[in-house]
C-alpha atoms as a PDB file:
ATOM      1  CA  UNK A   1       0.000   0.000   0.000  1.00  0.00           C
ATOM      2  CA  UNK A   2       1.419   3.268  -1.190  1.00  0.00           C
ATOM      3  CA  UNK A   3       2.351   5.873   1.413  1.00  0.00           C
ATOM      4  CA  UNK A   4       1.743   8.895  -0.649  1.00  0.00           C
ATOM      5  CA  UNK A   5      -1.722   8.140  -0.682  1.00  0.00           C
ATOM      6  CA  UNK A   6      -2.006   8.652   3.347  1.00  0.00           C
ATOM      7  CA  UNK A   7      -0.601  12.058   4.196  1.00  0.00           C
ATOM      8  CA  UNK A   8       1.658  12.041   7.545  1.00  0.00           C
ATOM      9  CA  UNK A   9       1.242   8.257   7.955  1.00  0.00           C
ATOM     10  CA  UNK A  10       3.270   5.270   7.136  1.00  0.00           C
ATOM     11  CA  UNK A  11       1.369   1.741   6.448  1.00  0.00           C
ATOM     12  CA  UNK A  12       2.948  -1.647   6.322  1.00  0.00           C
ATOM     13  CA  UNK A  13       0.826  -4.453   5.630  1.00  0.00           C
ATOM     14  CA  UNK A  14       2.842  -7.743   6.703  1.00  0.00           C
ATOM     15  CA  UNK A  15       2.702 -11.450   5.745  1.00  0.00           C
ATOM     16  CA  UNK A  16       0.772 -12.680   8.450  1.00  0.00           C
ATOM     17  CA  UNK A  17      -1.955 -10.281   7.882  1.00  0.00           C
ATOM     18  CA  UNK A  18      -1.147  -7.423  10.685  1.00  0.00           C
ATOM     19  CA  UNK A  19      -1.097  -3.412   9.362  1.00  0.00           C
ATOM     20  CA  UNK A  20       0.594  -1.243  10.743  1.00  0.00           C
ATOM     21  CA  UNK A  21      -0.215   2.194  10.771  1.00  0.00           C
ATOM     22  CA  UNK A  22       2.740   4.714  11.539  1.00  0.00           C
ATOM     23  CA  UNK A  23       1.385   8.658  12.446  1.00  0.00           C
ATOM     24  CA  UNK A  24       4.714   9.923  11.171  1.00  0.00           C
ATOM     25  CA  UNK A  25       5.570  13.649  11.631  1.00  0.00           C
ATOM     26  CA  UNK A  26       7.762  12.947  14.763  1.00  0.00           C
ATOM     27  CA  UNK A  27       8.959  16.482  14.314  1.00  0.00           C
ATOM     28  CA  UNK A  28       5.931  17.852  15.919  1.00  0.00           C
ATOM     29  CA  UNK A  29       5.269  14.279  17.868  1.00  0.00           C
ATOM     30  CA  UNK A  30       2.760  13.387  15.133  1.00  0.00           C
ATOM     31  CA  UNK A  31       0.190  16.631  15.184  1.00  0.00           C
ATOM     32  CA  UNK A  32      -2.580  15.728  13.090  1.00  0.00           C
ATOM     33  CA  UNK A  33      -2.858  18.109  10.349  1.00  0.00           C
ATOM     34  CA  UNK A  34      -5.925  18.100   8.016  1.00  0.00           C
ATOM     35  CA  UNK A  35      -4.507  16.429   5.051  1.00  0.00           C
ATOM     36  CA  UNK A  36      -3.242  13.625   7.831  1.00  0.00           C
ATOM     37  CA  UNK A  37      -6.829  13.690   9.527  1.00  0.00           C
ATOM     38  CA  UNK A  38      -8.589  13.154   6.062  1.00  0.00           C
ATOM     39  CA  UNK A  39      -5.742  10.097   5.459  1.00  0.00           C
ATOM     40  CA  UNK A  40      -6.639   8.694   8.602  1.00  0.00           C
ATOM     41  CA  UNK A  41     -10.153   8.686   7.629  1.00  0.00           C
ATOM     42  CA  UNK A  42      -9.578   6.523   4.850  1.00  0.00           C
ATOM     43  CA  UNK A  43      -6.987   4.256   5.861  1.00  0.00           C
ATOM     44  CA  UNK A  44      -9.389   2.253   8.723  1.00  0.00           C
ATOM     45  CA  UNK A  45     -11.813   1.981   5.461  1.00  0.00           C
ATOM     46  CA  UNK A  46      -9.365   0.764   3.077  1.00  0.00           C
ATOM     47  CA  UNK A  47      -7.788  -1.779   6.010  1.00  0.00           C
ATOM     48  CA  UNK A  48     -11.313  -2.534   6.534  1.00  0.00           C
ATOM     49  CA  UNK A  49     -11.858  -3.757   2.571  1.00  0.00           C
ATOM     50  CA  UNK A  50      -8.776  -5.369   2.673  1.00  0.00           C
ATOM     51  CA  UNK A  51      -9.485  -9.486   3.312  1.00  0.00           C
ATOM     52  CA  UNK A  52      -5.549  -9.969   3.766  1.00  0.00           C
ATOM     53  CA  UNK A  53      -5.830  -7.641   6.744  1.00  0.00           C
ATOM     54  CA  UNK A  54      -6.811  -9.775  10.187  1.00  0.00           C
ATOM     55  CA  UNK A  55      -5.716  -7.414  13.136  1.00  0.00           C
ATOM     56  CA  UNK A  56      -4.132  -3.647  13.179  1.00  0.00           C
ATOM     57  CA  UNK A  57      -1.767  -1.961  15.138  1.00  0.00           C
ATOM     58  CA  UNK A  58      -1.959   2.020  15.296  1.00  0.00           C
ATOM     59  CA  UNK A  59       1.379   3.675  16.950  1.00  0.00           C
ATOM     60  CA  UNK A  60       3.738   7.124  16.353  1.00  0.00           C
ATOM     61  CA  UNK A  61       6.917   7.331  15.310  1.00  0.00           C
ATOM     62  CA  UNK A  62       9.737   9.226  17.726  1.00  0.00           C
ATOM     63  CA  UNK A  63       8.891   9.908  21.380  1.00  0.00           C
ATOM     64  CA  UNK A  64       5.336  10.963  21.114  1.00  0.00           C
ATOM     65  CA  UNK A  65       1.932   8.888  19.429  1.00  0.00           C
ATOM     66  CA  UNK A  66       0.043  11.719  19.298  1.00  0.00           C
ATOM     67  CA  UNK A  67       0.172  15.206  20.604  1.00  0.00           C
ATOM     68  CA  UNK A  68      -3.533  16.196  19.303  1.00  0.00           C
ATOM     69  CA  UNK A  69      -4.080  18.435  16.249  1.00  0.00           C
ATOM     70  CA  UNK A  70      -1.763  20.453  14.592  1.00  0.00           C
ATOM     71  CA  UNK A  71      -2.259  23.751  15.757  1.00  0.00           C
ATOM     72  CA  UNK A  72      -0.520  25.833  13.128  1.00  0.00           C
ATOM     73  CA  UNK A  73      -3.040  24.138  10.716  1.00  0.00           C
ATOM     74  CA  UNK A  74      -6.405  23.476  12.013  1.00  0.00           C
ATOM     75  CA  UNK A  75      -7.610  27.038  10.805  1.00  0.00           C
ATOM     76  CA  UNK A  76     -11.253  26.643  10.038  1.00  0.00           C
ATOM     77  CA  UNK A  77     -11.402  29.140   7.641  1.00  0.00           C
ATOM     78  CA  UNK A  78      -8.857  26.936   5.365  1.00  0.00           C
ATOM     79  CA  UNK A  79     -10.553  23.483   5.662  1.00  0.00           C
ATOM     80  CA  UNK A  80     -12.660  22.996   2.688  1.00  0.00           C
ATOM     81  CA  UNK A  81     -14.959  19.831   4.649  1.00  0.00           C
ATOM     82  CA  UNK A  82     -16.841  20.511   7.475  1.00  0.00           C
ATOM     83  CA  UNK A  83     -15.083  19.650  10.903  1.00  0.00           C
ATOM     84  CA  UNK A  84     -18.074  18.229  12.260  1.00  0.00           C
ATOM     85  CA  UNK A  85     -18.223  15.757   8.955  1.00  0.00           C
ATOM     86  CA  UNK A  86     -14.453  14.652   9.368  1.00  0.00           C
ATOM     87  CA  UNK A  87     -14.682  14.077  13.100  1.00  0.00           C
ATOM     88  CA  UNK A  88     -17.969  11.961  12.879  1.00  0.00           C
ATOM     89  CA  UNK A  89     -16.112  10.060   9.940  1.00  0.00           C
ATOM     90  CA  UNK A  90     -12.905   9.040  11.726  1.00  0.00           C
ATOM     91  CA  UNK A  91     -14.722   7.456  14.990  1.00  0.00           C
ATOM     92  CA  UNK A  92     -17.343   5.848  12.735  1.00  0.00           C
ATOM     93  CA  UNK A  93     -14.836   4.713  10.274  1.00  0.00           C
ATOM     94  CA  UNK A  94     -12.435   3.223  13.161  1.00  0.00           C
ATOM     95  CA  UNK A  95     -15.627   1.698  15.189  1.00  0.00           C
ATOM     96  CA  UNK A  96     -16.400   0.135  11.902  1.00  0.00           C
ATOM     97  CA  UNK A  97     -13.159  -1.872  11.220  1.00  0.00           C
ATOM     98  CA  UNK A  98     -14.109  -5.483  11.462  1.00  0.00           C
ATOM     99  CA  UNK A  99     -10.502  -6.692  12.358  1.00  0.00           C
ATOM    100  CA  UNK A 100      -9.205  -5.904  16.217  1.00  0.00           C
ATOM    101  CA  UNK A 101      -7.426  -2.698  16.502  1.00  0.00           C
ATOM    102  CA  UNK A 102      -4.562  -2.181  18.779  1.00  0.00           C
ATOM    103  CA  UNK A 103      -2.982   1.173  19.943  1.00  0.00           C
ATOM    104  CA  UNK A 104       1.093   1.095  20.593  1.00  0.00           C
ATOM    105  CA  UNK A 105       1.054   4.186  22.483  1.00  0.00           C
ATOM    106  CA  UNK A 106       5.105   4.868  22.852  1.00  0.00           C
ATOM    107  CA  UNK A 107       5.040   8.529  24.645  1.00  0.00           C
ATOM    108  CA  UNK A 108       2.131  11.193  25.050  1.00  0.00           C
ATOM    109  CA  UNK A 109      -1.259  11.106  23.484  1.00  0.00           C
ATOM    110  CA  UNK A 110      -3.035  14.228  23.845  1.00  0.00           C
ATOM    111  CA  UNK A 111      -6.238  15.765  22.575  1.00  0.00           C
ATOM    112  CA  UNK A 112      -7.587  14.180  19.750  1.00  0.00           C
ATOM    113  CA  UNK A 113      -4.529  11.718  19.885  1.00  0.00           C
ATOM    114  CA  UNK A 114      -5.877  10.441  23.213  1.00  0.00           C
ATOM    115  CA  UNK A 115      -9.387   9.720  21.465  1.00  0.00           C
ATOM    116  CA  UNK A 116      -7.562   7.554  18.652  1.00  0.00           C
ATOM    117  CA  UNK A 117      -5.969   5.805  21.355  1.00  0.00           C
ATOM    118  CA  UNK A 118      -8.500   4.956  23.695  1.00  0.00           C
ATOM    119  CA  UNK A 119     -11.035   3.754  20.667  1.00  0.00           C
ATOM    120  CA  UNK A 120      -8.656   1.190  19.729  1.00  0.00           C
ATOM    121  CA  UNK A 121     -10.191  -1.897  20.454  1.00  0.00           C
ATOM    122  CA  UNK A 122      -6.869  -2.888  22.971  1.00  0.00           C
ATOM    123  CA  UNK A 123      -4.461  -0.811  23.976  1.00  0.00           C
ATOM    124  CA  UNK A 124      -0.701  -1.099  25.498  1.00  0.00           C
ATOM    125  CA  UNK A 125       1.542   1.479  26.770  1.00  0.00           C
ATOM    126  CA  UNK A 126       5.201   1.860  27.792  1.00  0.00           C
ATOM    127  CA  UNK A 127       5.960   3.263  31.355  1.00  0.00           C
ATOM    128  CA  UNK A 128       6.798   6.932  29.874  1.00  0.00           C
ATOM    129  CA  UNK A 129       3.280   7.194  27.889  1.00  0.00           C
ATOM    130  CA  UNK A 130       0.607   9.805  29.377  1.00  0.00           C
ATOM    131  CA  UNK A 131      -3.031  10.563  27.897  1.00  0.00           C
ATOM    132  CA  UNK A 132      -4.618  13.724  28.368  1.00  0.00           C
ATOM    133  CA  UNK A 133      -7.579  15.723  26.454  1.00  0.00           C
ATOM    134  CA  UNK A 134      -6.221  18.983  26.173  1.00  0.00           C
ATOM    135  CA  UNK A 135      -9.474  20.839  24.342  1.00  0.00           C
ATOM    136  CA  UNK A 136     -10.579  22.623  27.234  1.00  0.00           C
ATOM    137  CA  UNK A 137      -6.816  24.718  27.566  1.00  0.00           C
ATOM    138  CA  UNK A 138      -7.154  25.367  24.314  1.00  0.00           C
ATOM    139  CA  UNK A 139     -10.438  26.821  24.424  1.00  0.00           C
ATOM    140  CA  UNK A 140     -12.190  24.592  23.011  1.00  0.00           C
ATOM    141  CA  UNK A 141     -15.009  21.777  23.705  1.00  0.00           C
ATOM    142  CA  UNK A 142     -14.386  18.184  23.909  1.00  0.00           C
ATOM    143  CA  UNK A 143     -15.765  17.323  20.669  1.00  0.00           C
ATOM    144  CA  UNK A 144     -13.970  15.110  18.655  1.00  0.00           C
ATOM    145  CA  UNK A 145     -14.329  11.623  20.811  1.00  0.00           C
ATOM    146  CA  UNK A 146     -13.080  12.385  24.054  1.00  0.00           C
ATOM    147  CA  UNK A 147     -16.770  13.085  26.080  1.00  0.00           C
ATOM    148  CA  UNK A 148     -17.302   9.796  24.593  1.00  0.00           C
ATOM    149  CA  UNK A 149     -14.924   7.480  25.784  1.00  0.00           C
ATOM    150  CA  UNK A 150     -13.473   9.196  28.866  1.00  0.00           C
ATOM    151  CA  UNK A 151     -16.693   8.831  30.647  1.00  0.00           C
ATOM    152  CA  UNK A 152     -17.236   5.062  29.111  1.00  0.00           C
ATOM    153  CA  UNK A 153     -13.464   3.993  30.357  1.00  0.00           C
ATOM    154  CA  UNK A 154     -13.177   6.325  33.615  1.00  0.00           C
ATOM    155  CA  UNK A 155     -16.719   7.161  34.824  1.00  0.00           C
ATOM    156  CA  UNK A 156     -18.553  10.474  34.914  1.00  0.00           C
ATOM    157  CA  UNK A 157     -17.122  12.163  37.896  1.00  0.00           C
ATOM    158  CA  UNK A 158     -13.650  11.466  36.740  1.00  0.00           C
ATOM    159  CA  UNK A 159     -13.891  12.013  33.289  1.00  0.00           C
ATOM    160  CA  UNK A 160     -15.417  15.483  33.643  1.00  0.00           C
ATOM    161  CA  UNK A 161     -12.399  16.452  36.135  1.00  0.00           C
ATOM    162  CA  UNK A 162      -9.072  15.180  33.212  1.00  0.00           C
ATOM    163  CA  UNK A 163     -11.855  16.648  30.241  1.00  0.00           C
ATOM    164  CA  UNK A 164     -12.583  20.079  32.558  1.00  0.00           C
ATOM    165  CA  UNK A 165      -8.625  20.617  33.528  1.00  0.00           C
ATOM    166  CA  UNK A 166      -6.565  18.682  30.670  1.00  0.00           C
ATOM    167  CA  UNK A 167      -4.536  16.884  33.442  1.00  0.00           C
ATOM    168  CA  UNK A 168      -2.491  14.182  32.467  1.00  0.00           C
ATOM    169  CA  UNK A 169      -3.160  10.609  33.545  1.00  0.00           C
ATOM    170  CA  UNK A 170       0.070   8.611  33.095  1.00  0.00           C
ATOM    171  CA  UNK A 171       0.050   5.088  31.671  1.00  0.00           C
ATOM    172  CA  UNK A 172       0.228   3.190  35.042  1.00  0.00           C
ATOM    173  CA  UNK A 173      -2.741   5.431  36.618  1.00  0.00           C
ATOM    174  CA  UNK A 174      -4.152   4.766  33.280  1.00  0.00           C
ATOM    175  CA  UNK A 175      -3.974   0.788  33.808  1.00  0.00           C
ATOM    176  CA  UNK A 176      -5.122   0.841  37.238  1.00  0.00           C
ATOM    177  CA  UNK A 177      -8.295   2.546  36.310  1.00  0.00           C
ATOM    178  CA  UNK A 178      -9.193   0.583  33.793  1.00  0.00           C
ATOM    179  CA  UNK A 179      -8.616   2.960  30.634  1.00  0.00           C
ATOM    180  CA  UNK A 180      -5.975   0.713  29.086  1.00  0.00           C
ATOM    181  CA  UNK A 181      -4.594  -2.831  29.191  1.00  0.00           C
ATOM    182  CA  UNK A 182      -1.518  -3.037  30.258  1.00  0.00           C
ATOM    183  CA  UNK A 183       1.960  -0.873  30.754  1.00  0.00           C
ATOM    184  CA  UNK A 184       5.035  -3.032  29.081  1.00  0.00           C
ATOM    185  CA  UNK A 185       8.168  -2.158  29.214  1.00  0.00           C
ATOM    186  CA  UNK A 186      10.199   0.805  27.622  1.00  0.00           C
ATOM    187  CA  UNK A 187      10.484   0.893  24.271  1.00  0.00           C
ATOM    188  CA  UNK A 188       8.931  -2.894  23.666  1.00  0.00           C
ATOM    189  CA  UNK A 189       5.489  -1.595  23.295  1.00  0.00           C
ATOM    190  CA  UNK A 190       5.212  -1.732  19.386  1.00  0.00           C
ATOM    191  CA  UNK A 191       6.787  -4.881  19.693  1.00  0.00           C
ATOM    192  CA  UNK A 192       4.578  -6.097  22.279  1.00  0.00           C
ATOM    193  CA  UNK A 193       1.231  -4.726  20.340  1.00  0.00           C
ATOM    194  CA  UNK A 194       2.242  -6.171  17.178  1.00  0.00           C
ATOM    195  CA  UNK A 195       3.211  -9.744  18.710  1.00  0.00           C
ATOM    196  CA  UNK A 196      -0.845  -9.504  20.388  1.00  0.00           C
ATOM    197  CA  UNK A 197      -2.248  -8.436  17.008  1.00  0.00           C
ATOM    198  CA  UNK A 198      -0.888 -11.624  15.196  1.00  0.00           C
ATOM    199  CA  UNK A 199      -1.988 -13.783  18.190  1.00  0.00           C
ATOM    200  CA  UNK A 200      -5.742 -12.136  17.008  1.00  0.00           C
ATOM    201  CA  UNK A 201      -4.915 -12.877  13.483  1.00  0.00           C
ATOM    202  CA  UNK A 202      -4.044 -16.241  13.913  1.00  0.00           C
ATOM    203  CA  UNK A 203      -7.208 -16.730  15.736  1.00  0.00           C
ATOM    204  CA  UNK A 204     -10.732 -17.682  14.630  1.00  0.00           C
ATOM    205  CA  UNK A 205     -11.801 -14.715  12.407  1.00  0.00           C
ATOM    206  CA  UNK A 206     -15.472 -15.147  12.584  1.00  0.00           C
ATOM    207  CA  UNK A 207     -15.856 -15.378  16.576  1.00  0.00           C
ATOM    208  CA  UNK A 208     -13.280 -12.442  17.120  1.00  0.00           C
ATOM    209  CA  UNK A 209     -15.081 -10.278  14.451  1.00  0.00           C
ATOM    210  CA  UNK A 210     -18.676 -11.064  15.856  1.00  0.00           C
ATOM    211  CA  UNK A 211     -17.018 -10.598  19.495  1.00  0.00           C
ATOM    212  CA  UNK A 212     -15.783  -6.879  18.608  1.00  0.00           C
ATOM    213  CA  UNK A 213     -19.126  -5.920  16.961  1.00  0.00           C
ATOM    214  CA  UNK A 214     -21.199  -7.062  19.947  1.00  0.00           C
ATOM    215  CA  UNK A 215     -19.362  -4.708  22.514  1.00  0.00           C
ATOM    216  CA  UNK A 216     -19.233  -2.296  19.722  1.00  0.00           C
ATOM    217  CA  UNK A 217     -22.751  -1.515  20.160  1.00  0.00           C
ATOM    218  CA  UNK A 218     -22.745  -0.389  23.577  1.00  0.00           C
ATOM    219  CA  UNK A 219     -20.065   2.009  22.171  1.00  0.00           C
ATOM    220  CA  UNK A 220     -21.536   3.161  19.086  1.00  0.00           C
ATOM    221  CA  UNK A 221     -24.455   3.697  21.262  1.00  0.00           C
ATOM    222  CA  UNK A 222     -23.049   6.394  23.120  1.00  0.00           C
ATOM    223  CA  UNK A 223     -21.325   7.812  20.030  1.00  0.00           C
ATOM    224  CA  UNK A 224     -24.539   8.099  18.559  1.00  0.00           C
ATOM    225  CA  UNK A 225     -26.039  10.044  21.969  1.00  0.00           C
ATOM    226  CA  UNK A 226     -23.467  12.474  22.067  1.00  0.00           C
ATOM    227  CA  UNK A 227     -20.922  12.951  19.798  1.00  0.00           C
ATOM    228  CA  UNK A 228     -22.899  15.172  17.381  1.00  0.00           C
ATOM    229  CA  UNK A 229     -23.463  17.245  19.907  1.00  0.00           C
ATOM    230  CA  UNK A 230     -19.842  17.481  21.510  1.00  0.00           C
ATOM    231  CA  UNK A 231     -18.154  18.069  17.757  1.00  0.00           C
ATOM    232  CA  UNK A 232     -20.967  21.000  16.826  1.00  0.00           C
ATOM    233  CA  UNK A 233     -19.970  22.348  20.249  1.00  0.00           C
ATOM    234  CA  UNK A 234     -16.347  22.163  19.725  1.00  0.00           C
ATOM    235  CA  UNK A 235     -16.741  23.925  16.223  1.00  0.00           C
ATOM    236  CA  UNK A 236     -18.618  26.748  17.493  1.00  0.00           C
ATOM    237  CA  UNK A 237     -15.763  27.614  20.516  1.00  0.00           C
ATOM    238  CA  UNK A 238     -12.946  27.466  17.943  1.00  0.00           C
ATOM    239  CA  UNK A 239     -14.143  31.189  16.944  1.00  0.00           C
ATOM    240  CA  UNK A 240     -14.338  31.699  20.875  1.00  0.00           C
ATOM    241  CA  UNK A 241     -11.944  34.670  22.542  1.00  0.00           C
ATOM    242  CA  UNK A 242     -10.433  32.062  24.295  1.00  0.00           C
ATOM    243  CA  UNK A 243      -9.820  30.086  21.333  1.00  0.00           C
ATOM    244  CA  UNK A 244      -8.183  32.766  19.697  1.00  0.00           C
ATOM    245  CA  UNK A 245      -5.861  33.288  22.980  1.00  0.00           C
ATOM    246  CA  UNK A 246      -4.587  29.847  23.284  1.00  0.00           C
ATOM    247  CA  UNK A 247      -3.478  29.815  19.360  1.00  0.00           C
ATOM    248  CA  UNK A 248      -1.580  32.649  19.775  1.00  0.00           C
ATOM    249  CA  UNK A 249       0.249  31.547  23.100  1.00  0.00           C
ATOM    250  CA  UNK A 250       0.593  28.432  21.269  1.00  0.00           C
ATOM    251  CA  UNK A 251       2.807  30.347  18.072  1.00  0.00           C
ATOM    252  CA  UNK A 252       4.265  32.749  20.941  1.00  0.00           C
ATOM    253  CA  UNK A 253       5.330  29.688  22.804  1.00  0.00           C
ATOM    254  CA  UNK A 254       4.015  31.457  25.737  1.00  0.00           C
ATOM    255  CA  UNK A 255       1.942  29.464  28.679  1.00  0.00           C
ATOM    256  CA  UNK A 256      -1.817  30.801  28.477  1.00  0.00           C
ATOM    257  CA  UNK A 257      -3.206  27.911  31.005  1.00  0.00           C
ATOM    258  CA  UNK A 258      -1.422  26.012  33.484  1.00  0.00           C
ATOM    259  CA  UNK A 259      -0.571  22.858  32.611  1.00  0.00           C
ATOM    260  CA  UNK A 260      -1.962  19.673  33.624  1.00  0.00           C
ATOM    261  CA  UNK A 261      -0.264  17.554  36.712  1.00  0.00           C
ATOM    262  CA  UNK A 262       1.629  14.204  35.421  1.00  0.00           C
END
């Protein structure tokens, strides 16, 4: 599969039927820009059409998965397709994927880098990792997945305190809650991730596919309650004076909120 056709990721489809998708602008610890968001619309639909393709593994490359969206790009003004129809695209599009997906998450996921994490179907990280939805400190609502599955994984009351403050939850607090799997050693985590996905390849397709849709439901169900509402929010605080604040302490390099506890 061609890279060039997925903007800011790498994809490696191997032998024994595992992809792996690479978000690979470590320069900026993989900020999602909106050519990269569009590619990782499609590539979870063209994984999903793929019959050689049994189990996927979604990691970054560098230090970092994900550090959230790019935010010297992610000018509405400049993105010819609605926000509200990308966002609703890429957690349909990922909730759709028959085959198991599994998050590597080697360093921070934040924002909208979180979300992808956390709606993998399984997900590892190494002891340094640390997930936090950063929306609110930068002025904007919680809209692209993250009131979804924070209060699914974490429950209500705790969700609303990391979505209200953007405080970090690192990988072991993470584990112990419930939000992840497991922590695995430093640097083995891709490694570890990929080595699960074949064991799901290798297993009965039919039972693991039906498995994942059944839970999927109770998901999709909440996706369908809220997330409409939570991206349509989130688009109309991006104009916000706040909004406007953060970006330019953001290009100043200058602190605007404090910053959420480790």
């Amino acid at each position: 599969m061609s890279d060039k056709k997925y903007e800011g990721l790498l994809v490696e489809i191997r032998p024994n039927g595992v992809a792996v998708i690479t978000m690979n602008r470590p320069e900026i610890l993989n900020a999602i820009s909106w050519p990269m968001h569009a590619a990782l619309e499609q590539v979870f639909v063209d994984l999903d059409n793929n019959r050689a393709v049994k189990a996927i593994v979604l990691t970054g490359a560098g230090r970092g998965f994900c550090s959230g969206g790019d935010q010297n790009s992610l000018d509405l003004g400049g993105h010819k397709i609605s926000p509200t129809r990308s966002g609703r695209h890429l957690i349909r599009n990922i909730l759709e994927v028959e085959s198991p997906v599994i998050a590597a998450v080697n360093g921070a996921a934040v924002g909208l880098g979180a979300t992808l994490a956390l709606f993998c179907d399984v997900i590892f990280a190494q002891p340094s990792a640390r997930f936090a939805d950063t929306h609110v400190t930068a002025g904007v609502v919680a809209g692209d997945g993250g009131a979804v599955m924070w209060p699914l994984l974490l429950g209500s009351a705790r969700a609303k305190h990391y979505l209200m403050t953007g405080e970090f939850i690192s990988a072991e607090d993470a584990a112990a809650a419930g939000m992840i799997n497991r922590v695995v050693p430093e640097g083995t985590v891709l490694e570890y991730a990929i080595g699960y996905a074949e064991l799901l390849a290798s297993g009965p397709r039919e039972a693991i596919i039906w498995t994942k849709y059944s839970v999927n439901k109770m998901i999709k169900e909440q996706v369908h309650l809220n997330l409409d509402t939570a991206i349509a929010l989130e688009a109309l605080t991006f104009n916000s004076p706040e909004r406007k604040e953060a970006v330019a302490a953001f290009r100043e390099k200058r602190k605007r909120f404090a910053e959420g506890k480790s």
